[in-house]
Protein backbone atom coordinates (compact mmCIF):
# COMPACT_ATOMS: atom_id res chain seq x y z
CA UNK A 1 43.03 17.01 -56.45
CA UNK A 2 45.81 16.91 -53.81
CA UNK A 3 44.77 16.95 -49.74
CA UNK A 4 46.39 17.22 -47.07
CA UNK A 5 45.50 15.73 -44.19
CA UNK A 6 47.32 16.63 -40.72
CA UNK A 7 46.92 14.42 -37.91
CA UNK A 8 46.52 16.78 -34.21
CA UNK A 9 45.32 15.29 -30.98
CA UNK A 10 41.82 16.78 -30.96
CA UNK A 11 41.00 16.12 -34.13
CA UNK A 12 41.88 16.13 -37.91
CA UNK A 13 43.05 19.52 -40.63
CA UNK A 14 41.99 18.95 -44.20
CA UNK A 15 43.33 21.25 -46.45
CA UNK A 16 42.07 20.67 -50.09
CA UNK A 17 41.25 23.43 -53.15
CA UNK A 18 42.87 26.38 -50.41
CA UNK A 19 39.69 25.09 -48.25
CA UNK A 20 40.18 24.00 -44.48
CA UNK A 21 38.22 21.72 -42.97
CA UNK A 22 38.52 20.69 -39.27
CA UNK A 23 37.12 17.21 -38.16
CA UNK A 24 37.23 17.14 -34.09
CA UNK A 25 38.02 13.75 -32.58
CA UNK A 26 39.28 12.19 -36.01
CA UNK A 27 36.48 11.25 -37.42
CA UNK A 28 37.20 11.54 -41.48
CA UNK A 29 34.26 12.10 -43.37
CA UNK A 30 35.15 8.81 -46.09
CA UNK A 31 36.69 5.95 -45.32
C-alpha cells in the first residue's frame, strides 16, 4: 500500500489507493 504524503503550509495531501485526503493544519490521522 504505497502513500504519499506531501507536506504544504496549511496543512497535509495524502494520496493513497488514487484517493486524496487533505488534513488542514498537519494534523495526521496516525501517529
Amino acid at each position: 500500500m504505497d502513500r504519499i504524503i506531501e507536506k504544504l503550509d496549511r496543512g497535509w495531501w495524502i494520496v493513497s489507493h488514487e484517493q486524496k485526503l487533505w488534513l488542514p493544519d498537519g494534523e495526521l490521522p496516525y501517529g
